[in-house]
Protein backbone atom coordinates (compact mmCIF):
# COMPACT_ATOMS: atom_id res chain seq x y z
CA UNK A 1 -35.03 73.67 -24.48
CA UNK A 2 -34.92 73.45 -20.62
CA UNK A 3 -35.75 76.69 -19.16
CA UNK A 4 -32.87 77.94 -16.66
CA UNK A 5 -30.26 75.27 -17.39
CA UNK A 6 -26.90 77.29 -16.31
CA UNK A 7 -28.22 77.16 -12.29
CA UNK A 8 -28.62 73.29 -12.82
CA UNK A 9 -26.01 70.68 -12.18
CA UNK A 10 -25.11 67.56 -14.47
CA UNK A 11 -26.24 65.19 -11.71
CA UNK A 12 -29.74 66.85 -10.98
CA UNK A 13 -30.15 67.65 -15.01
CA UNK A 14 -29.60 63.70 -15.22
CA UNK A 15 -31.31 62.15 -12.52
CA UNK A 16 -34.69 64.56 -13.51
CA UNK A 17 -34.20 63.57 -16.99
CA UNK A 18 -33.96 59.42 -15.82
CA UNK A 19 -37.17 60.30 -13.62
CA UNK A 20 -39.41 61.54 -16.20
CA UNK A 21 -38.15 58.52 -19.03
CA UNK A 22 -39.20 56.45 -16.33
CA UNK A 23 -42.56 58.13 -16.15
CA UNK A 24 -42.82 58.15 -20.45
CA UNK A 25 -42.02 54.21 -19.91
CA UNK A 26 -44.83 53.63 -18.07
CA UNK A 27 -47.32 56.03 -20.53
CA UNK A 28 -46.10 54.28 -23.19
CA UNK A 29 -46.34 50.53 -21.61
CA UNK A 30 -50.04 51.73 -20.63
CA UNK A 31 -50.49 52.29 -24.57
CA UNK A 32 -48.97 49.23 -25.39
CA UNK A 33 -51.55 47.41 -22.69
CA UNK A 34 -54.39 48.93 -24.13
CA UNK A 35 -53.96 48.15 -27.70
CA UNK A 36 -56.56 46.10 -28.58
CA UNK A 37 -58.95 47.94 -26.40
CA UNK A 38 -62.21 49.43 -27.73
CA UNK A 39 -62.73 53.32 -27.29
CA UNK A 40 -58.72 53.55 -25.85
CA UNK A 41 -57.21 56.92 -26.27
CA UNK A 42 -53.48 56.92 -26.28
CA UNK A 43 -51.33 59.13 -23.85
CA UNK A 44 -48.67 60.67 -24.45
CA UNK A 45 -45.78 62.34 -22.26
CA UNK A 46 -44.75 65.88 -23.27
CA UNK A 47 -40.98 64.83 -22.82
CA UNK A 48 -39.66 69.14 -22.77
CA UNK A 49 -42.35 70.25 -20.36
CA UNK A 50 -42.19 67.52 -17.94
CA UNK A 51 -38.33 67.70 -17.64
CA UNK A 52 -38.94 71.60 -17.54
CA UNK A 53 -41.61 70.83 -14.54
CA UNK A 54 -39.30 68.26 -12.20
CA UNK A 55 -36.87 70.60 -13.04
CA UNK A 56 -38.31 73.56 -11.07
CA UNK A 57 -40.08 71.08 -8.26
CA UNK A 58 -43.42 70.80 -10.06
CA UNK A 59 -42.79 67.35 -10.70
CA UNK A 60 -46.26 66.32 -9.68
CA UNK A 61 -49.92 67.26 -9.42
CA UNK A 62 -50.75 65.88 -5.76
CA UNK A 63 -55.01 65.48 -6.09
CA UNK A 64 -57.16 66.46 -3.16
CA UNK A 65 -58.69 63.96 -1.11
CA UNK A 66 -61.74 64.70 1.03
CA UNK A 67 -61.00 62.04 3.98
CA UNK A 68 -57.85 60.79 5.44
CA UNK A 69 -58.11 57.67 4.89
CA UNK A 70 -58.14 58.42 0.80
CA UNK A 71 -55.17 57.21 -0.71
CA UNK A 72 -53.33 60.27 -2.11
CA UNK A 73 -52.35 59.59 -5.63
CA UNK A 74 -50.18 61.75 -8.00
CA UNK A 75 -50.20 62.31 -11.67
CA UNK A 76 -46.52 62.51 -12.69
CA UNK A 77 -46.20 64.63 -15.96
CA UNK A 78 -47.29 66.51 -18.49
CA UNK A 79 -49.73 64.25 -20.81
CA UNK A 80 -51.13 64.51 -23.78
CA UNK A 81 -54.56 62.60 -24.91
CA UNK A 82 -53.79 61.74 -28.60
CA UNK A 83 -56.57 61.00 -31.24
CA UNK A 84 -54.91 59.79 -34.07
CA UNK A 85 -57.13 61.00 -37.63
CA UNK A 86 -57.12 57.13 -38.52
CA UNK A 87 -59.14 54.79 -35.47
CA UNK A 88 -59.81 51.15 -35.90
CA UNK A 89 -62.98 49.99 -36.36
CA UNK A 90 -63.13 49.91 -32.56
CA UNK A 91 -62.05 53.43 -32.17
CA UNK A 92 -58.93 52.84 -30.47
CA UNK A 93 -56.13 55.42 -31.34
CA UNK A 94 -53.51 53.34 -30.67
CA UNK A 95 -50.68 52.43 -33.28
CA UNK A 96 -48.49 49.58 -31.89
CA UNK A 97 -45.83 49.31 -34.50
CA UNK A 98 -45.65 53.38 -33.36
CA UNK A 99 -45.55 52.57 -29.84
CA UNK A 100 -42.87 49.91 -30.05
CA UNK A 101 -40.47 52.58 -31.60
CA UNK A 102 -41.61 54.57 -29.02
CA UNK A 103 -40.16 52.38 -26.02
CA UNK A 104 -37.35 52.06 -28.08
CA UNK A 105 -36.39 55.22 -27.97
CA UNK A 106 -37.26 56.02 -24.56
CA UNK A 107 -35.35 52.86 -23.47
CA UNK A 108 -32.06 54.61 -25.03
CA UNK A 109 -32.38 57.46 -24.23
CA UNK A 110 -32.56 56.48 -20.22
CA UNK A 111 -29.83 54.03 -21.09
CA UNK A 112 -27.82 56.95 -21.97
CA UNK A 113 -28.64 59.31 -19.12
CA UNK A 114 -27.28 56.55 -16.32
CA UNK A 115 -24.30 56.04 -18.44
CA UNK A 116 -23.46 59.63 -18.36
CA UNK A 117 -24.58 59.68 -15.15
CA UNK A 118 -22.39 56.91 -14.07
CA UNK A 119 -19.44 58.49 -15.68
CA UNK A 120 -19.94 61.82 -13.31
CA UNK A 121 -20.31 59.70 -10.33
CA UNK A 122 -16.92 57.99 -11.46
CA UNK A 123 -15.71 61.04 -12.33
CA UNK A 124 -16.51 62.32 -8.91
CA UNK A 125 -15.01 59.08 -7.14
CA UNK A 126 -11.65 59.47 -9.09
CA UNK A 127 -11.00 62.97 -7.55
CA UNK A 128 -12.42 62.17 -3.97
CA UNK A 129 -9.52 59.28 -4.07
CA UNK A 130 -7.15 61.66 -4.86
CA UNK A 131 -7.77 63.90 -2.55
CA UNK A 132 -7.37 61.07 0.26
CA UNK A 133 -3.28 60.61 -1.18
């Protein structure tokens, strides 16, 4: 459950929830990547708490950099190292039939959020031109 959802629009409840699919696509296309290699430990994205955390502007953890000319990088979530009880003979914990259903899902469900999102913004268009009559 999102903490504090009455103060929270549609649009911003939308758009934070299309950020952070975006975010579990690219943990789970990492996984994906790294299937057949040795000693990988999946990652997973904590779906509830990062929505909960770009929700209330903690989106990100910014690292520190000790010179200015450091690049300043930024890990976006909140992820979870999985070891699965059953490695491969190469101790790799990833399961790709498991991470295919995985993008999947993800895939709908930011399908979904810009379709309702879509709809508000339509929704939002339709009264804006009738205001202008």
């Amino acid at each position: 459950m999102v903490n504090g959802i009455g103060k929270i629009s549609a649009e911003t409840m939308l758009i934070s929830a299309m950020k952070v699919a975006e975010i579990n696509h690219r943990y789970i296309a990492n996984n994906i990547a790294n299937a057949d290699t040795p000693g990988y430990t999946q990652r997973e994205l904590d779906f509830q708490k990062s929505l909960n955390a770009v929700l209330q502007g903690r989106g990100g953890i910014v690292l520190r950099t000790n010179h200015p000319r450091h690049i300043q990088i930024e890990k976006e979530g909140v992820v979870v190292e999985k070891r699965r009880n059953v490695l491969k003979n190469d101790f790799n914990s990833v399961d790709i039939d498991e991470q295919i259903a995985k993008l999947t899902e993800n895939t709908g469900k930011a399908t979904v959020y810009a379709a309702l999102l879509a709809k508000k913004f339509s929704q939002l268009t339709t009264i804006i031109n009738d205001l202008k009559r």
